[in-house]
Each structure stands twice: as C-alpha cells, then as structure tokens.
N, C-alpha and C. Protein backbone atom coordinates (compact mmCIF):
# COMPACT_ATOMS: atom_id res chain seq x y z
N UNK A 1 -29.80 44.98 -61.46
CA UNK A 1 -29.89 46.13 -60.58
C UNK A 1 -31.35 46.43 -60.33
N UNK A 2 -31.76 46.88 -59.26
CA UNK A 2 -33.26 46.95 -58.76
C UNK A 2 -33.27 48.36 -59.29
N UNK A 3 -34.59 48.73 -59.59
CA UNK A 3 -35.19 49.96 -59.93
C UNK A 3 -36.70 50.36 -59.59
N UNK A 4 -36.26 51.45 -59.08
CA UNK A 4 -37.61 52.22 -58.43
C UNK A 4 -38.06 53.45 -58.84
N UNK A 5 -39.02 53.64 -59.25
CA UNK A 5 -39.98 54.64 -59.62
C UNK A 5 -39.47 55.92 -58.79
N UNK A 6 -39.60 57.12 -58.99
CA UNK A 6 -39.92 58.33 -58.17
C UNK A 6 -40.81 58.37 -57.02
N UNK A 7 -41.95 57.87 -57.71
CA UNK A 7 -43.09 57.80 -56.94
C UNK A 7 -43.19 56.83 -55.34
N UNK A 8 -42.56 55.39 -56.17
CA UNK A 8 -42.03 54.46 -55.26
C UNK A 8 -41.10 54.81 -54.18
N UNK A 9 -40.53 55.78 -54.35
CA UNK A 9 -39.36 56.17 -53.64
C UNK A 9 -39.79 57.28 -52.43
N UNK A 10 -40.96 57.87 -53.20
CA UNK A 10 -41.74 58.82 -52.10
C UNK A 10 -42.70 57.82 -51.57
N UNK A 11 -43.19 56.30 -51.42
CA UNK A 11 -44.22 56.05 -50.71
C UNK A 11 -43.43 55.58 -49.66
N UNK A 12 -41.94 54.78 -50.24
CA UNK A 12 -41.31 53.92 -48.90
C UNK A 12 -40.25 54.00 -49.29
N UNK A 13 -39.76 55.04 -48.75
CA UNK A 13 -38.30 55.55 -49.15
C UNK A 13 -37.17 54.86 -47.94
N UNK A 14 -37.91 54.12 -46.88
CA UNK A 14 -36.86 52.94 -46.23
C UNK A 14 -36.41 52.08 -47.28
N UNK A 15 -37.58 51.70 -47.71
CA UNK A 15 -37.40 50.58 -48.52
C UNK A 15 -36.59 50.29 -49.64
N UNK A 16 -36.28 51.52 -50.20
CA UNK A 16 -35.20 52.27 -50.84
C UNK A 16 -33.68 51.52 -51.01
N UNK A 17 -34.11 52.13 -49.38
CA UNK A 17 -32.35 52.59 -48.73
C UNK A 17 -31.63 51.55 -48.09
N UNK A 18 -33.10 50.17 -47.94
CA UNK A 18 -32.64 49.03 -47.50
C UNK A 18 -31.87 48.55 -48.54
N UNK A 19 -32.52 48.51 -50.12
CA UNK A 19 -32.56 47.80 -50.86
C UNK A 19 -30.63 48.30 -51.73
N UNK A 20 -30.69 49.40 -51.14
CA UNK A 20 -29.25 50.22 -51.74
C UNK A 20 -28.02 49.54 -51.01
N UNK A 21 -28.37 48.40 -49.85
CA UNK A 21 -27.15 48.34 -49.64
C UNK A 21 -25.98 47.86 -49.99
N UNK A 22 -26.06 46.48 -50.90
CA UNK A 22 -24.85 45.81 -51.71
C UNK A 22 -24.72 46.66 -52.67
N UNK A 23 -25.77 47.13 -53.67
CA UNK A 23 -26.04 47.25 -55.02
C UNK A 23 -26.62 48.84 -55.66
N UNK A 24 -26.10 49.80 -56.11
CA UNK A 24 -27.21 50.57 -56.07
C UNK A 24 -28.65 50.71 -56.77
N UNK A 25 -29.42 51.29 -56.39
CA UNK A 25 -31.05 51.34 -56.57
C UNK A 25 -30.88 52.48 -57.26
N UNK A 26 -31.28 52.14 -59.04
CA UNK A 26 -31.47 53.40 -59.82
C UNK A 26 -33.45 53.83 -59.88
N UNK A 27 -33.44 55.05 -59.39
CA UNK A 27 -34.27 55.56 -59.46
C UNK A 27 -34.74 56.37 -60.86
N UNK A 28 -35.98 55.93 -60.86
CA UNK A 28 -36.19 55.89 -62.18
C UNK A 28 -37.65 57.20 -62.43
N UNK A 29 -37.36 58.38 -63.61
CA UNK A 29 -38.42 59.25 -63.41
C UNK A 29 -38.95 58.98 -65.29
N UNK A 30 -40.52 58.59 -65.31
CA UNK A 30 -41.00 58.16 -66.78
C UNK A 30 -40.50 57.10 -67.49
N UNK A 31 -40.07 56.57 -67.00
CA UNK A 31 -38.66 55.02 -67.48
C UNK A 31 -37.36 55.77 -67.84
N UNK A 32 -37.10 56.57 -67.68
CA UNK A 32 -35.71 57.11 -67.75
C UNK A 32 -34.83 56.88 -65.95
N UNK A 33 -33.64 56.62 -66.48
CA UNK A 33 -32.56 56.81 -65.31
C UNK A 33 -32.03 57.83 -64.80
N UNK A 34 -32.76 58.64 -63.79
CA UNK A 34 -32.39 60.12 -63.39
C UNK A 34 -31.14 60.19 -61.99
N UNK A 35 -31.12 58.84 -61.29
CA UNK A 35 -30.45 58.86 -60.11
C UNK A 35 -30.19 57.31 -59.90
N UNK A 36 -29.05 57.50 -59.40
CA UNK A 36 -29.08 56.24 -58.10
C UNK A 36 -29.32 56.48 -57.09
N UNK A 37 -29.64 55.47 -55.97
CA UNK A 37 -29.21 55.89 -54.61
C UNK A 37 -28.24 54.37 -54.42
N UNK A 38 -26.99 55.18 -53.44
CA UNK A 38 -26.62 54.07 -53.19
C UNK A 38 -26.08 53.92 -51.35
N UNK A 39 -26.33 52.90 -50.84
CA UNK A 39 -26.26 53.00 -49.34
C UNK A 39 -24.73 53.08 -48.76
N UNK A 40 -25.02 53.25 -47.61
CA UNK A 40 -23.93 53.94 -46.91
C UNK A 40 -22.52 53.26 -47.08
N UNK A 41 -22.82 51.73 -46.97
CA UNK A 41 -21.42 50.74 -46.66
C UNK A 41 -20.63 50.81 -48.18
N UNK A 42 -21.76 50.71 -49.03
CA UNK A 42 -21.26 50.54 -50.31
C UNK A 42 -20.69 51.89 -51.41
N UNK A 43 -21.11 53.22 -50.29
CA UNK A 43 -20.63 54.38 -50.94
C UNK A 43 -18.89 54.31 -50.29
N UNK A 44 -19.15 54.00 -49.24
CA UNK A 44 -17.75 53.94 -48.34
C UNK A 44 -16.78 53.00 -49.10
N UNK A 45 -16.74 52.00 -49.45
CA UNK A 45 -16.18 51.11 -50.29
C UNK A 45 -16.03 51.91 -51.39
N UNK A 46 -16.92 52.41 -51.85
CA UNK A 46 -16.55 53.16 -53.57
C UNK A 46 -15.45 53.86 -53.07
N UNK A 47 -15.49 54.98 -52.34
CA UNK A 47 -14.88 56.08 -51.77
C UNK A 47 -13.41 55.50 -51.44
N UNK A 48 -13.04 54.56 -50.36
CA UNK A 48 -12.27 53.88 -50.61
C UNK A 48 -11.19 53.24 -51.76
N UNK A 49 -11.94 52.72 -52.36
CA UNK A 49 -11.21 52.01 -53.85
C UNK A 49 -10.83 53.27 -54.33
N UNK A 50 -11.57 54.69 -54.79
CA UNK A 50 -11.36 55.25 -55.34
C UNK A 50 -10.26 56.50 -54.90
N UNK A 51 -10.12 56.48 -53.20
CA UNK A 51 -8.87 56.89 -52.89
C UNK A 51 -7.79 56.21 -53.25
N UNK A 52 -7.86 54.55 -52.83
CA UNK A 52 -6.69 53.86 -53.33
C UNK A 52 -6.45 53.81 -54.46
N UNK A 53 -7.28 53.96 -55.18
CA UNK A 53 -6.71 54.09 -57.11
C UNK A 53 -5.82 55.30 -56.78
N UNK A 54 -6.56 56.40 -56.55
CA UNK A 54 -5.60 57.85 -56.73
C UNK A 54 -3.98 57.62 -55.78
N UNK A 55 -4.02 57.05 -54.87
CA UNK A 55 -3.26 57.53 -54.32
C UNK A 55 -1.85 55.94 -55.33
N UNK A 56 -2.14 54.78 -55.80
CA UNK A 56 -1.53 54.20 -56.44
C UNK A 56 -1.13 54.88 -57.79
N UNK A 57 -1.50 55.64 -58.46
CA UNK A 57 -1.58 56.30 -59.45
C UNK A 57 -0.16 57.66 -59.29
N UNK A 58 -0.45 58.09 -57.67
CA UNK A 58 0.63 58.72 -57.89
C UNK A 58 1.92 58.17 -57.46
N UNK A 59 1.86 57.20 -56.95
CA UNK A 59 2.94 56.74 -56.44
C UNK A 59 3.55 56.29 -57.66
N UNK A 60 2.41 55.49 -58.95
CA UNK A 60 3.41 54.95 -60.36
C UNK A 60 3.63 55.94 -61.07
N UNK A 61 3.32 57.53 -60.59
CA UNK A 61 3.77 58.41 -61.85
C UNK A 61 4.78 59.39 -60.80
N UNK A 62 5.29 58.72 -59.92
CA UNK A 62 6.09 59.24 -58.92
C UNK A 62 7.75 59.21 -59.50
N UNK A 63 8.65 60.10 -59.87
CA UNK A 63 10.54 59.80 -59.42
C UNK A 63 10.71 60.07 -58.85
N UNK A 64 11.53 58.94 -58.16
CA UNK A 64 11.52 58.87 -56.51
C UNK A 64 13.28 58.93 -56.58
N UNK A 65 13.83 58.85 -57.78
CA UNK A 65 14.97 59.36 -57.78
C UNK A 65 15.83 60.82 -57.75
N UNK A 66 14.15 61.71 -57.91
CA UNK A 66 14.59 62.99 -57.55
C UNK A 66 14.04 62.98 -56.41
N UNK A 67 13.99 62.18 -55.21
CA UNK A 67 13.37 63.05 -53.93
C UNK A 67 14.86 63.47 -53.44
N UNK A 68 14.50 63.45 -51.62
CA UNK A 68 15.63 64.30 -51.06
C UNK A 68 15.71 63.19 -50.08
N UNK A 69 17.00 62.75 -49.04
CA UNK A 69 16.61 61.93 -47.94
C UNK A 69 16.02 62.68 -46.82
N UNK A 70 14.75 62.36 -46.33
CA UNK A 70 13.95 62.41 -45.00
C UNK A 70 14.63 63.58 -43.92
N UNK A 71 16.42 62.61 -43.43
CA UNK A 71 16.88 63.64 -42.52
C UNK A 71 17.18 65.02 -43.07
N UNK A 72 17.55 65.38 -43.84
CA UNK A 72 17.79 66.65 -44.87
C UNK A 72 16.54 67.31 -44.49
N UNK A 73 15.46 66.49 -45.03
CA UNK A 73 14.23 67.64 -45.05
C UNK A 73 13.65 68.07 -43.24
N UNK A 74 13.98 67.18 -42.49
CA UNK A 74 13.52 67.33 -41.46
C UNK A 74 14.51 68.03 -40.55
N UNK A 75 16.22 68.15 -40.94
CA UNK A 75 16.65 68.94 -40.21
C UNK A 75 16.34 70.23 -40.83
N UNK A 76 16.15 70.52 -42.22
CA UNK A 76 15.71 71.79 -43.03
C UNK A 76 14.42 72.62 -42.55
N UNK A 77 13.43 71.47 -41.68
CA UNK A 77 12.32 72.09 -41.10
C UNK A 77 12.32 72.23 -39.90
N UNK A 78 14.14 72.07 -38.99
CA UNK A 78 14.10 72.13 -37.60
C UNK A 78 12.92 71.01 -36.71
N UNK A 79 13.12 70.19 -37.40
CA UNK A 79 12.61 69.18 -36.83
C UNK A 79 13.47 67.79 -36.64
C-alpha cells in the first residue's frame, strides 16, 4: 500500500488522489496511520460489495414462509 506524509499530501494533493485509485493511499501524520484516502471508483466498489453483503444477509436471515402472497398485499393496498 503507498503511503504519504501529511505534508506530502499538502504539496501535491493530485498526486494523492491519482495514486488512490485501485488501492487506498494511507496518509500518514509522524509515522503513524491517521487516514486513508481512497478514490472515487474504488470507494464505489466498496460501497457496492458492502450493500450486496447487507442486502444477502437479509435475505439468509429472511422466513419467507411467513410472508403473505403479493396479490393479498396489493389488493390490501388497493392497488
């Protein structure tokens, strides 16, 4: 993983944001790890996966033997 200074980050903070795009760029304050940055495509992908986890998660902690059938609920909502 690439790592950049604070300082580094205030001289060429493109350079940054180029560098964030597969991978994130931990920004670094005294040699400690205070931040990442991570770029746009690859936050979107996180964001992604991490809807599809949630939304698989409820579907396996789903009984689907207590639902109701569809037409029931939709003539129940006059629809």
């Amino acid at each position: 993983m690439t790592s950049l200074s604070i300082s580094q980050l205030k001289v060429n903070p493109a350079k940054a944001i180029l560098a964030s795009g597969d991978y994130p760029v931990a920004i670094e304050n005294r040699g400690e790890v205070e931040a990442y940055l991570v770029g746009k495509d690859l936050f979107e992908r996180l964001e992604r996966y991490v809807e599809d986890f949630i939304d698989r998660q409820a579907i396996e902690n789903t009984n689907f033997s207590k639902g109701k059938d569809l037409n029931e609920v939709l003539d129940s909502l006059g629809i």
